[in-house]
Protein backbone atom coordinates (compact mmCIF):
# COMPACT_ATOMS: atom_id res chain seq x y z
CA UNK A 1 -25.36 -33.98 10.66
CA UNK A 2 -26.60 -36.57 8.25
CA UNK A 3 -24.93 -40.11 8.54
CA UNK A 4 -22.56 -39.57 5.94
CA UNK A 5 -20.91 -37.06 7.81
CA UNK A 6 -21.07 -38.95 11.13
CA UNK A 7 -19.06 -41.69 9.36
CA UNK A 8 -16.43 -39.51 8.04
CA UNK A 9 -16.00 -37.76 11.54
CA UNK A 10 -16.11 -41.47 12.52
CA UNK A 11 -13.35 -42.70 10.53
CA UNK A 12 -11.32 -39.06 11.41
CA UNK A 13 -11.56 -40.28 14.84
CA UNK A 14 -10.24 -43.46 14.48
CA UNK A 15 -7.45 -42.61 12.04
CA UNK A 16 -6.13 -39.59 14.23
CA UNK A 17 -7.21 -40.86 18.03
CA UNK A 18 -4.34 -42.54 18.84
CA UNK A 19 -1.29 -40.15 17.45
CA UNK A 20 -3.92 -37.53 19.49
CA UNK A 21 -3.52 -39.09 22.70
CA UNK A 22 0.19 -39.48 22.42
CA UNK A 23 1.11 -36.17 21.51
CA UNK A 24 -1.39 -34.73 24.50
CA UNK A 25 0.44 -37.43 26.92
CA UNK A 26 3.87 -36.06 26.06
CA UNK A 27 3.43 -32.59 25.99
CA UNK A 28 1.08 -32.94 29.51
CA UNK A 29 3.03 -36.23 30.61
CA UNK A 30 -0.29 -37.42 32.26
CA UNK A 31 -2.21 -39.79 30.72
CA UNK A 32 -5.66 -39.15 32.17
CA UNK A 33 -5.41 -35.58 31.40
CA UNK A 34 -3.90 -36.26 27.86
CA UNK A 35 -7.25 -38.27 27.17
CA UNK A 36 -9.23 -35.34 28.65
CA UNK A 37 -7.45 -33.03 26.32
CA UNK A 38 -8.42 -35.02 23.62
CA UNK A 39 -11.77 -35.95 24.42
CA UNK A 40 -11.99 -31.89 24.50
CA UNK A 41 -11.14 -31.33 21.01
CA UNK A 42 -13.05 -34.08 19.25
CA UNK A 43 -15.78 -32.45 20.87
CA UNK A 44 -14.76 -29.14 19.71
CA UNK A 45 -14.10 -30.29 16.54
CA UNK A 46 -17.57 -32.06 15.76
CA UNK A 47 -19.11 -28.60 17.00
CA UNK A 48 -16.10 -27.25 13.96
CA UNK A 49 -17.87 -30.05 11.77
CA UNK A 50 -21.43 -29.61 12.43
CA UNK A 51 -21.20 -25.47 11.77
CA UNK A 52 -18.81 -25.81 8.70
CA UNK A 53 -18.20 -29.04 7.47
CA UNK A 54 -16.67 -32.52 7.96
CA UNK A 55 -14.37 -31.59 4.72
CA UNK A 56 -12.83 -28.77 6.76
CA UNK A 57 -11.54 -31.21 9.45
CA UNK A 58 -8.01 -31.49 8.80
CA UNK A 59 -4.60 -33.22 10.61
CA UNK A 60 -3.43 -30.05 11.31
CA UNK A 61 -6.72 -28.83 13.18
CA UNK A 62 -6.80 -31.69 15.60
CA UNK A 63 -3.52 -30.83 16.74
CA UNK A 64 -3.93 -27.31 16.52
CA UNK A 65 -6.33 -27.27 19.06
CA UNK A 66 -5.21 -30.16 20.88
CA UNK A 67 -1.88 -27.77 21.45
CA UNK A 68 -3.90 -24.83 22.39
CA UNK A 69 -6.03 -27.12 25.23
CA UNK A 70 -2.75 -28.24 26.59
CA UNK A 71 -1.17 -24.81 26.62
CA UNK A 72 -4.17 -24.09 28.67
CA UNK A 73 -4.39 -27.05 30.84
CA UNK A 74 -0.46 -26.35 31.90
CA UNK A 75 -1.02 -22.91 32.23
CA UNK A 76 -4.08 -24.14 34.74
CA UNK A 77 -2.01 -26.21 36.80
CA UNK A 78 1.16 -23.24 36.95
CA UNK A 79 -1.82 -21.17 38.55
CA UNK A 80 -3.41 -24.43 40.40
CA UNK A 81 -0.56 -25.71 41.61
CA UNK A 82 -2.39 -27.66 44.41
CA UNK A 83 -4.91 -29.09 42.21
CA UNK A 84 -2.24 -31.26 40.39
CA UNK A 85 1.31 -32.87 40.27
CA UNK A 86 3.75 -30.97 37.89
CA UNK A 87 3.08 -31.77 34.53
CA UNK A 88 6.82 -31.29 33.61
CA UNK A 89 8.10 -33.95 35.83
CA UNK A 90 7.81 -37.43 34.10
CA UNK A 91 7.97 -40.59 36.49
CA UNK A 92 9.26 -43.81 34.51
CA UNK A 93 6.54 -45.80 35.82
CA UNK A 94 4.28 -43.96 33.45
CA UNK A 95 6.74 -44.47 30.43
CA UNK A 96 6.59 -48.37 31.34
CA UNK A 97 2.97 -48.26 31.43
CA UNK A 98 1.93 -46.17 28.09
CA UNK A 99 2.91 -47.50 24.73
CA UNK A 100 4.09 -44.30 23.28
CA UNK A 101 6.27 -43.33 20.51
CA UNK A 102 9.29 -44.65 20.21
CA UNK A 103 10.54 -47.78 19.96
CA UNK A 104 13.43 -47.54 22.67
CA UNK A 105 12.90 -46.05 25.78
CA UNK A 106 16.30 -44.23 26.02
CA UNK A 107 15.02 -42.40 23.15
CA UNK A 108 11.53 -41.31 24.76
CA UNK A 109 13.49 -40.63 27.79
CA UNK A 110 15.88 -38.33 26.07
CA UNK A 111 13.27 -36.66 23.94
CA UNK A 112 11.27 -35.98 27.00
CA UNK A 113 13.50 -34.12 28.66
CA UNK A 114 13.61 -31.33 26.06
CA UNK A 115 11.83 -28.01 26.41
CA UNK A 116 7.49 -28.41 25.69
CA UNK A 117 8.77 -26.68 22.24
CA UNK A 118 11.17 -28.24 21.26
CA UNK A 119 9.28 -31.97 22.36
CA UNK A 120 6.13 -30.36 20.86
CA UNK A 121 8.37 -29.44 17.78
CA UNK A 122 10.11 -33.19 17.39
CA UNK A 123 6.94 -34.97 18.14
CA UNK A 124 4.88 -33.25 14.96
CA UNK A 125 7.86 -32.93 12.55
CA UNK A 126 9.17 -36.59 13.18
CA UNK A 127 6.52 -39.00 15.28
CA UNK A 128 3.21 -37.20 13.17
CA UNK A 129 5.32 -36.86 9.71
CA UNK A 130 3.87 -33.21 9.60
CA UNK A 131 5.66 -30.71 6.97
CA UNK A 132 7.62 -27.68 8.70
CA UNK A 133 4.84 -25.35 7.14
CA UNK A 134 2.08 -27.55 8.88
CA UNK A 135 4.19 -27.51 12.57
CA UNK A 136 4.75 -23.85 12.02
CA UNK A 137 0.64 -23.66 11.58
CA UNK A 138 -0.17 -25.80 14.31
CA UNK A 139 1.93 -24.16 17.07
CA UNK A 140 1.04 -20.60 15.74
CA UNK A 141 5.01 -19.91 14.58
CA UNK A 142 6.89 -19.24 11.52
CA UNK A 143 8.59 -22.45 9.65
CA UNK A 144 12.23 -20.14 10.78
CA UNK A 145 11.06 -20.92 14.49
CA UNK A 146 10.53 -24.63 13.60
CA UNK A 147 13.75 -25.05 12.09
CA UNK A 148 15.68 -23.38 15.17
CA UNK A 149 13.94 -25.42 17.18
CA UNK A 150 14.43 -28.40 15.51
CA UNK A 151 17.88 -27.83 15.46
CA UNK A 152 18.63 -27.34 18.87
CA UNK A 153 16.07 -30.14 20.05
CA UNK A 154 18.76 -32.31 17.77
CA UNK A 155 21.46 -30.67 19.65
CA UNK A 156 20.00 -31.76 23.36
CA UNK A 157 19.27 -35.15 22.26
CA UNK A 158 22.94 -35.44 20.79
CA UNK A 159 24.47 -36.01 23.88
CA UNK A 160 21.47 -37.70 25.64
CA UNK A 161 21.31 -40.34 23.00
CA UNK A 162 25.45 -40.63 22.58
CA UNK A 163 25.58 -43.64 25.21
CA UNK A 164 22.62 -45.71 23.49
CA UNK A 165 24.51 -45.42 20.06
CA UNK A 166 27.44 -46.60 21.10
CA UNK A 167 25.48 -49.35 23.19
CA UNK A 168 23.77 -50.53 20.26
CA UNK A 169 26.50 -50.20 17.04
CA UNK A 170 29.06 -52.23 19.36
């Protein structure tokens, strides 16, 4: 790669490193694997860059592939159990420690107790701004299955976030 490219991967890197790392953390809820998982596909995709192209790097490839790695770290751990504590557990200390999405932490709460895809699903459409077509490409599903799972991800948190509402409009 000449440095041109370098600095465009660069400035990639810096513009998507950070929304990375949180979607990896919520979907894995552990930060040092999270930052693994990312590390991985910035790897992979310089490899992507260096074979086709720094204009082919897109949004939707980083978390494309970040999905795919944590489908594949989880399903690691299911097999592994020993090797790791349960990625679908979340302790609060962790939530107090990571600045992640949201700005209250009933909502982050709420959100993460949702199904991985449905959280997966509310995290792209709503935290990352991504389009239903580019959610539906990233997690390898129709823009239907988005929208259904949208929907009932807005039905879970419904009740979950009730409380806080009413908290906050009184």
């Amino acid at each position: 790669m000449n440095a041109r490219d370098k600095k465009v991967f660069d400035d990639f890197i810096v513009e998507y490193g950070d929304k990375a790392i949180r979607y990896a953390y919520v979907t894995l809820h552990s930060r040092p694997d999270a930052e693994d998982v990312v590390q991985e596909a910035f790897l992979r995709l310089w490899r992507h860059a260096g074979r086709r192209g720094v204009d082919t790097l897109s949004a939707g490839l980083v978390f494309h592939t970040i999905t795919n790695l944590c489908r594949d770290r989880i399903r690691h751990h299911k097999r592994h159990p020993e090797d790791a504590t349960d990625l679908l557990e979340l302790t609060i200390g962790e939530v107090d420690d990571t600045p992640l999405l949201s700005d209250s932490r009933e909502v982050l709460q709420a959100v993460m107790q949702l199904s991985a895809p449905e959280r997966q699903c509310i995290l792209l459409f709503y935290y990352m701004d991504r389009s239903l077509k580019e959610t539906a490409a990233v997690l390898k599903v129709s823009e239907q299955v988005i929208k259904t799972r949208l929907y009932r991800a807005r039905q879970h948190l419904k009740p979950l976030l009730e409380p806080t509402w009413k908290e906050h409009s009184s």
